[in-house]
N, C-alpha and C. Protein backbone atom coordinates (compact mmCIF):
# COMPACT_ATOMS: atom_id res chain seq x y z
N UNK A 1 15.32 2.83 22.20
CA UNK A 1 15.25 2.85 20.75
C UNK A 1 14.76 4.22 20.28
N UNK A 2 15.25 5.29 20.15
CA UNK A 2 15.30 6.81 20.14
C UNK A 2 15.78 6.68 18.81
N UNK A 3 14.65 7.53 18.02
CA UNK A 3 14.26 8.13 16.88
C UNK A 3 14.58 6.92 15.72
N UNK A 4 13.94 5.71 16.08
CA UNK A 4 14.12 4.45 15.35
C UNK A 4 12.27 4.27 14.91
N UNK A 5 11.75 4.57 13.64
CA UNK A 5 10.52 4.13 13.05
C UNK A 5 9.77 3.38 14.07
N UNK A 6 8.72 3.61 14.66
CA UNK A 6 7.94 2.55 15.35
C UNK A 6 7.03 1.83 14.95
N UNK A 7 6.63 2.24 13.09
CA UNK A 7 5.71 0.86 12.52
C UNK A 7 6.85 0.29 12.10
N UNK A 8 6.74 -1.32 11.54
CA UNK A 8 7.58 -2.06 11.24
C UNK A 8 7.21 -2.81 10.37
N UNK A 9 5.15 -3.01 10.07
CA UNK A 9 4.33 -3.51 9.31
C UNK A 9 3.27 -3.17 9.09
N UNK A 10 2.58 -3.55 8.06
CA UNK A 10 1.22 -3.04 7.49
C UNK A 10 1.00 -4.01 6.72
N UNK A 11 -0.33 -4.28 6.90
CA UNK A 11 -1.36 -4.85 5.75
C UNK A 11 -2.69 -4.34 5.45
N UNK A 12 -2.30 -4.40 3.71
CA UNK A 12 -3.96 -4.05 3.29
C UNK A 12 -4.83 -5.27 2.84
N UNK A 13 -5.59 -5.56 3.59
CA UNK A 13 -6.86 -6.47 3.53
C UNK A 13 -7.22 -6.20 1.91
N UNK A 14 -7.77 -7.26 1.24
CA UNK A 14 -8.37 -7.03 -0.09
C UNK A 14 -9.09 -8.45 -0.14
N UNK A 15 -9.99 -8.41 -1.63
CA UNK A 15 -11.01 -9.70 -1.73
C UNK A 15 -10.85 -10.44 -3.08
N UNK A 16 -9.50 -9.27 -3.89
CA UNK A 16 -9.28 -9.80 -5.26
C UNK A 16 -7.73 -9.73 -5.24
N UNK A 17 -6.86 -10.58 -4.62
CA UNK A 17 -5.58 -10.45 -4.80
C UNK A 17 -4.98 -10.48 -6.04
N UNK A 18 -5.46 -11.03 -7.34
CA UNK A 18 -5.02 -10.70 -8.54
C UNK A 18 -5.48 -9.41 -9.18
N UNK A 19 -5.87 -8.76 -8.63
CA UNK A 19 -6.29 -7.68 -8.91
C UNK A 19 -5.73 -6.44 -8.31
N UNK A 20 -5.85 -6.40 -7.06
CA UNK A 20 -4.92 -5.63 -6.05
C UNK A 20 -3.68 -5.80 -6.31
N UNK A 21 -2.95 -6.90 -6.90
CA UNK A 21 -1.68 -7.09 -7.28
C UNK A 21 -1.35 -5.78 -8.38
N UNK A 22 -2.08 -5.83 -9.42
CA UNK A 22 -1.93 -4.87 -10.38
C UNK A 22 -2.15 -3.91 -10.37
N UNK A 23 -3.06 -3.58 -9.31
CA UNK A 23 -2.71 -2.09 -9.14
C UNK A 23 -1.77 -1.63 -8.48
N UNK A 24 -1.46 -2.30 -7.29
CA UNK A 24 -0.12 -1.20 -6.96
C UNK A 24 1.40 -1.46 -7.74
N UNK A 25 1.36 -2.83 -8.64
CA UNK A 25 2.59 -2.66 -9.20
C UNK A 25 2.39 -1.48 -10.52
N UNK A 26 1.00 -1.39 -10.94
CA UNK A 26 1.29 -0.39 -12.13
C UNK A 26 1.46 1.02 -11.15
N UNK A 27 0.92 1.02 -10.06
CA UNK A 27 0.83 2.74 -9.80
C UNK A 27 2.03 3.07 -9.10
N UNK A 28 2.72 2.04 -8.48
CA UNK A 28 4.01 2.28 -7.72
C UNK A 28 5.15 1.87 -8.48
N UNK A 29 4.90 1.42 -9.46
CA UNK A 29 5.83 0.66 -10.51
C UNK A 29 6.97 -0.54 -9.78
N UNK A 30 6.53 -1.22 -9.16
CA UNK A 30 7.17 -2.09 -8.03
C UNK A 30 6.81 -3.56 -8.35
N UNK A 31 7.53 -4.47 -7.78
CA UNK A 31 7.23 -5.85 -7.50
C UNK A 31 6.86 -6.74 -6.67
N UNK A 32 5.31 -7.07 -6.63
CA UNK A 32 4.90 -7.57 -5.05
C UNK A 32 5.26 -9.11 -5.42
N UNK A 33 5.78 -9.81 -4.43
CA UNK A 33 6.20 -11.07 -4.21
C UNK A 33 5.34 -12.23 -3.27
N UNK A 34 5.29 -13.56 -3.72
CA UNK A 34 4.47 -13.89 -2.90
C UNK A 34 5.02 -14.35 -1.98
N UNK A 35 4.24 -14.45 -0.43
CA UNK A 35 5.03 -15.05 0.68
C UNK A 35 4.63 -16.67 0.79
N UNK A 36 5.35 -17.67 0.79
CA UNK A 36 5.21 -19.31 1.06
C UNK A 36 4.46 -19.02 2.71
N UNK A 37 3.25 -19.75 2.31
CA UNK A 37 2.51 -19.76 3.98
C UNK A 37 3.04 -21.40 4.75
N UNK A 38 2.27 -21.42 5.63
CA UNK A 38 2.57 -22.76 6.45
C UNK A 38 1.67 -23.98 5.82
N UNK A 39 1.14 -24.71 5.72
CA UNK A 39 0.10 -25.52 5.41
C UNK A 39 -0.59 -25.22 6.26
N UNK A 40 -0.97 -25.22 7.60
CA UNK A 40 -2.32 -24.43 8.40
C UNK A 40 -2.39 -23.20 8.03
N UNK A 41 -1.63 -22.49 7.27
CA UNK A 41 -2.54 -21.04 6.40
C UNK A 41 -3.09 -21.39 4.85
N UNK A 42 -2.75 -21.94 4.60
CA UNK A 42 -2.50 -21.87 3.03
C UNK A 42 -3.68 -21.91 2.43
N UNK A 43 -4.80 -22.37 2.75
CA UNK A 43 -6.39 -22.62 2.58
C UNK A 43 -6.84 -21.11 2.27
N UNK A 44 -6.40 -21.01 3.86
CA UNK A 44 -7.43 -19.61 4.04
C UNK A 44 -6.83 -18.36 4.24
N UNK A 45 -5.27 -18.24 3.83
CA UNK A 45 -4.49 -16.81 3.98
C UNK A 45 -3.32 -16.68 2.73
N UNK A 46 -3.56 -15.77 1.81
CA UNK A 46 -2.43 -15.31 0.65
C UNK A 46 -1.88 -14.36 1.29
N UNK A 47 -1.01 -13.95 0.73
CA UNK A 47 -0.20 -12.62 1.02
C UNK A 47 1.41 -12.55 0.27
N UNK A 48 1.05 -11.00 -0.38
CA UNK A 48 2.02 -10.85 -1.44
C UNK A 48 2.56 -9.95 -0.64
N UNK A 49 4.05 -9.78 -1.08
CA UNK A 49 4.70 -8.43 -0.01
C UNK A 49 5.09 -7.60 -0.65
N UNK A 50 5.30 -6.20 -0.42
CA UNK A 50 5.98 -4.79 -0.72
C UNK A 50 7.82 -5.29 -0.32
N UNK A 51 8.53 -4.85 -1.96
CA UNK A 51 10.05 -5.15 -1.89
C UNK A 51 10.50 -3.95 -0.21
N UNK A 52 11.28 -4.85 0.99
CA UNK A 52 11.67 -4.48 1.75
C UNK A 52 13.01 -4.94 2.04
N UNK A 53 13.45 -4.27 3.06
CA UNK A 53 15.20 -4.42 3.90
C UNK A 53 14.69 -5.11 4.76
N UNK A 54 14.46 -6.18 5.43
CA UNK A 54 13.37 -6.46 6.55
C UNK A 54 14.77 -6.38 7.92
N UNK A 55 16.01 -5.99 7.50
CA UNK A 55 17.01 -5.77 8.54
C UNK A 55 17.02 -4.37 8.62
N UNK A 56 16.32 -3.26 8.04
CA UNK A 56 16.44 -1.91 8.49
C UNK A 56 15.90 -1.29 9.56
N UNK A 57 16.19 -0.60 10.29
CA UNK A 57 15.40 -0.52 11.80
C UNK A 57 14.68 0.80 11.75
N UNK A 58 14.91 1.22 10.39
CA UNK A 58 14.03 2.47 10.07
C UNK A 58 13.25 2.97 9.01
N UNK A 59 12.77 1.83 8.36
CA UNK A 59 11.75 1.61 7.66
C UNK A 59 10.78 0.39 7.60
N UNK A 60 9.66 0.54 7.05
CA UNK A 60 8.60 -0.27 7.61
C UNK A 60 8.07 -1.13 6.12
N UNK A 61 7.56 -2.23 6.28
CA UNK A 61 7.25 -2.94 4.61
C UNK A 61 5.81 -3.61 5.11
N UNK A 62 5.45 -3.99 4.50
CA UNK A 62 3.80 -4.80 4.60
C UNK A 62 3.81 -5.64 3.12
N UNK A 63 2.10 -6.10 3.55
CA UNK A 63 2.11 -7.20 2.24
C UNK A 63 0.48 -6.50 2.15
N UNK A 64 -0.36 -7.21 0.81
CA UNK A 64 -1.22 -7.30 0.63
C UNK A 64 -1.94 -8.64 0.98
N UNK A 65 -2.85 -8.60 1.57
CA UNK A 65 -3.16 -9.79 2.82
C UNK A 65 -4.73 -10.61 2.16
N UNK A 66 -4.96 -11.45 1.42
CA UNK A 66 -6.65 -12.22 1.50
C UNK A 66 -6.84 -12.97 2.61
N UNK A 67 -7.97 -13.17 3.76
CA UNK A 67 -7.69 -14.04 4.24
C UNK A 67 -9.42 -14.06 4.64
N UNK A 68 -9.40 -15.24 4.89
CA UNK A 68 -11.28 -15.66 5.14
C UNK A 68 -11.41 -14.38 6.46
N UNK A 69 -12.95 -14.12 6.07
CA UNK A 69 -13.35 -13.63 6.84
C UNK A 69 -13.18 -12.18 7.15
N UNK A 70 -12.21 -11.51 6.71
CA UNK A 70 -11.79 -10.08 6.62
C UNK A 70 -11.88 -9.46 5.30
N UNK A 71 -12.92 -8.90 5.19
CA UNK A 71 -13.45 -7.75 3.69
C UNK A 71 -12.58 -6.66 3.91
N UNK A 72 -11.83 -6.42 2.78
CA UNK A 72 -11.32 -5.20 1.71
C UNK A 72 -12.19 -4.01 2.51
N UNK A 73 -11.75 -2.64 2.62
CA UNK A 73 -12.25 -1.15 2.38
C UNK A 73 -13.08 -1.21 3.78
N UNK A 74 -13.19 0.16 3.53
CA UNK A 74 -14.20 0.27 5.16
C UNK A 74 -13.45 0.34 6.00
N UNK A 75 -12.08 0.79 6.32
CA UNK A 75 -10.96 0.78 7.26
C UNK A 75 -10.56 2.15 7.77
N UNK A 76 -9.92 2.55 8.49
CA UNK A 76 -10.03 4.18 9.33
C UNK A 76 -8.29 4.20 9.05
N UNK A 77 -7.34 3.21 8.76
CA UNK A 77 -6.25 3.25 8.63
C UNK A 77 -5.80 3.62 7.53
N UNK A 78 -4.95 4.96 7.35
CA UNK A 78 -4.12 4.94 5.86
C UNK A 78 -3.04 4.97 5.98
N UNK A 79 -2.41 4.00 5.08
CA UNK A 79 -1.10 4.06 4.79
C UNK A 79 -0.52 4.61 3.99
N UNK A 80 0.43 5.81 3.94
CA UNK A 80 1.02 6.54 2.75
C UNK A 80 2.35 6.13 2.54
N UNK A 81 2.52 5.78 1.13
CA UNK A 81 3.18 5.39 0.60
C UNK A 81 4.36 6.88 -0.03
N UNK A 82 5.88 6.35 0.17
CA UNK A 82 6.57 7.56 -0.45
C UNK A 82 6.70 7.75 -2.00
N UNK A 83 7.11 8.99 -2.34
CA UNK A 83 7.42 9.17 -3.48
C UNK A 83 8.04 9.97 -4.03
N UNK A 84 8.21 10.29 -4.66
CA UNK A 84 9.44 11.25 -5.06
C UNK A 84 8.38 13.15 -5.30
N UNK A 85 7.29 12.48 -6.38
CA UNK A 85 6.33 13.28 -7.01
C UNK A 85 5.34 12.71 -6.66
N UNK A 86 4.26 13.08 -5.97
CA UNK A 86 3.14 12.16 -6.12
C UNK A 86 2.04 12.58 -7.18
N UNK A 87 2.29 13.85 -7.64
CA UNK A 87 1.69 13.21 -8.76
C UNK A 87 1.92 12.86 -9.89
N UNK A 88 2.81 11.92 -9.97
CA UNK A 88 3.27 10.94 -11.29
C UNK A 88 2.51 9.57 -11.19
N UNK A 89 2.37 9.09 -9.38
CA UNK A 89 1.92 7.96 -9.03
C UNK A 89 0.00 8.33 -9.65
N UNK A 90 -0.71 9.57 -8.65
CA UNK A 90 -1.72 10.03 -8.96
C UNK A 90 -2.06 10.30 -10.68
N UNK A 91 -1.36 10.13 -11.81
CA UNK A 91 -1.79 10.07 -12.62
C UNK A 91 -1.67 8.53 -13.27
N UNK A 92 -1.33 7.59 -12.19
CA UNK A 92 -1.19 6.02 -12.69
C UNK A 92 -2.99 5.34 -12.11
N UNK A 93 -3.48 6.26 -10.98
CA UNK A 93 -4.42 5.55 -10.48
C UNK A 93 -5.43 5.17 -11.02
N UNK A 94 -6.19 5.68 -11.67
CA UNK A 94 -7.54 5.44 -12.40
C UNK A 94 -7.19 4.33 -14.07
N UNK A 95 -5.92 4.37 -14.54
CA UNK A 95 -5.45 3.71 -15.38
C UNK A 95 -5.51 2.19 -14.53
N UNK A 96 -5.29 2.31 -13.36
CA UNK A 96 -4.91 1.41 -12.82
C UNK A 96 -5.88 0.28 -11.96
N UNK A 97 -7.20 1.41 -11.94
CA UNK A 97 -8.31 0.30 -11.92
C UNK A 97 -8.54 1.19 -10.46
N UNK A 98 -7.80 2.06 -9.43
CA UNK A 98 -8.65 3.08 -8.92
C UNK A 98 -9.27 4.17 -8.87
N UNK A 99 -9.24 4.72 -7.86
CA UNK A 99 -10.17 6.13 -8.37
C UNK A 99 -9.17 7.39 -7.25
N UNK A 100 -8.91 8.75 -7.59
CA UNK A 100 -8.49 9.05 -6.96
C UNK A 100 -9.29 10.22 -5.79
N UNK A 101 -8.75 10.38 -5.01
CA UNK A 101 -10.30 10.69 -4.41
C UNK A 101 -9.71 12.24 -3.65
N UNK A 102 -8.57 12.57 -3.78
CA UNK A 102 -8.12 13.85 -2.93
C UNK A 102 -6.99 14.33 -3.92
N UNK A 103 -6.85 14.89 -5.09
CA UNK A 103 -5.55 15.00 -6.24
C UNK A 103 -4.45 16.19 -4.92
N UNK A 104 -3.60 16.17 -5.67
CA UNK A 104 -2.34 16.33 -4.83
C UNK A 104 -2.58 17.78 -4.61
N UNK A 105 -2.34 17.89 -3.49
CA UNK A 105 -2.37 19.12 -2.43
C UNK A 105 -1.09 19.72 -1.79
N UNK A 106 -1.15 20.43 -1.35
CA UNK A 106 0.28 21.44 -1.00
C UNK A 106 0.21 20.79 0.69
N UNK A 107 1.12 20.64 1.50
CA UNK A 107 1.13 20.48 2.81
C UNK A 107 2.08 21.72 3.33
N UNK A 108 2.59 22.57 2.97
CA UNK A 108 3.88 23.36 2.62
C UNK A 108 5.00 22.67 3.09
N UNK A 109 5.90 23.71 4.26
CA UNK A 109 6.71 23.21 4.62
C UNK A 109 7.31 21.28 4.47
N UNK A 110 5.66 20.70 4.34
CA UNK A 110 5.83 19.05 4.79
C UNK A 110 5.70 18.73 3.46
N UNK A 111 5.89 19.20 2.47
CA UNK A 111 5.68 18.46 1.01
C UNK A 111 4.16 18.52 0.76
N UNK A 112 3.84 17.81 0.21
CA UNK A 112 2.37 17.08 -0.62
C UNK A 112 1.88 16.05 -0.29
N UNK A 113 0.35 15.38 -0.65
CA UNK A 113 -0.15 14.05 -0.40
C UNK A 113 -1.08 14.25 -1.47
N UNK A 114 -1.27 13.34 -1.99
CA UNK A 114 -2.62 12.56 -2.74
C UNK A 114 -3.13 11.38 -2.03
N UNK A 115 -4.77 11.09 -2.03
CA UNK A 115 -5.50 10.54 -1.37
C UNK A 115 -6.33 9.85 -2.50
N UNK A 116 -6.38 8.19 -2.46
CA UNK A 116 -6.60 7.05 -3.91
C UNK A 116 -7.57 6.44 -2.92
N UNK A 117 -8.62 5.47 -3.33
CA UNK A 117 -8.88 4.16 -2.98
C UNK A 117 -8.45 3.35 -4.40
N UNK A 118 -8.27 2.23 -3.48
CA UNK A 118 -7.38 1.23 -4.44
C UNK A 118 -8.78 0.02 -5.23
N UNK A 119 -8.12 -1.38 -6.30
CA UNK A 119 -9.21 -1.60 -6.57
C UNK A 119 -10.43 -2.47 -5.47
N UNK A 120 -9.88 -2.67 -4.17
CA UNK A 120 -10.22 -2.72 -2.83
C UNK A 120 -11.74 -2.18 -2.67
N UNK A 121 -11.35 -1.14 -2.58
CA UNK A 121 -11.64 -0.05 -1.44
C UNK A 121 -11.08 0.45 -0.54
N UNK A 122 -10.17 0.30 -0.30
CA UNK A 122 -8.89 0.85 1.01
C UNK A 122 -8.33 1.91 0.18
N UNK A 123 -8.57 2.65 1.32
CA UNK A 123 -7.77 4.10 1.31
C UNK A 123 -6.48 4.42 1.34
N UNK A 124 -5.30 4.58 0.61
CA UNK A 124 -3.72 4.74 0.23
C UNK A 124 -3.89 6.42 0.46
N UNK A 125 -2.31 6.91 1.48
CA UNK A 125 -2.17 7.80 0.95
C UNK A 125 -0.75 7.42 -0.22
N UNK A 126 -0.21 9.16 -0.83
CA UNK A 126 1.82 8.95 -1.19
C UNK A 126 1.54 10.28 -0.88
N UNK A 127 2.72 10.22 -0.37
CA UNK A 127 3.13 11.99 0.29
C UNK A 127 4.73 12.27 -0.41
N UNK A 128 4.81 13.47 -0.80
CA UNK A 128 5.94 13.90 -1.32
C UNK A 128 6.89 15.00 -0.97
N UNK A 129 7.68 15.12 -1.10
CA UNK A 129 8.50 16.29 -0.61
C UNK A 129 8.23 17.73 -1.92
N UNK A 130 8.03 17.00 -3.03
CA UNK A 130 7.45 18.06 -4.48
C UNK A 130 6.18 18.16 -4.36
């Protein structure tokens, strides 16, 4: 499987899923969906998902995840999210109930990134080609 994406998933842990909901649909301008659990999850696990191809073998989707026992923020993992501009997204964040914590930077050759915590605490990157 040569030069085929090797993540395929991601989740960001959070403690306010109606809340975390709204921020990334206002800052990504997107639609998170909820996933139907099993009845042995349903108590103790939500999870909304990021719109995906889940048949593409070269891109990767995740959900936003509540589940007993696992606290929001405090995580060493970031996930960067694409974008066209990132800072169009970076001027949605703080409207949006985060804070931005690294404003958009030059990478040269590799585009740009901005660096957010969300209303979490988890660390987002979006990286851009502008």
């Amino acid at each position: 499987m040569k030069n085929v994406n090797p993540v395929v998933w991601f989740e960001i842990y959070v403690d306010d899923l109606k809340r975390a909901k709204k921020f990334y649909e206002a800052v990504f301008q997107l639609e998170l969906s909820e996933m139907p659990m099993p009845p042995s999850a349903e108590d103790h696990m939500k999870m909304l998902f990021f719109p995906s191809n889940m048949e593409s073998m070269n891109s990767a989707s995740g959900a936003l995840v509540k589940m007993d026992g696992f606290k929001a923020g405090n995580n060493s993992t970031i996930v960067y999210f694409m974008s066209e501009d990132c800072s169009v997204e970076e001027s949605r964040i703080t409207g949006a109930g985060g804070k931005v914590m690294k404003s958009k930077v030059s990478l040269g050759e590799y585009g740009a990134m901005v660096l957010a915590t969300d209303t979490e605490g988890n660390m987002i990157g979006i990286h851009s080609m502008k």
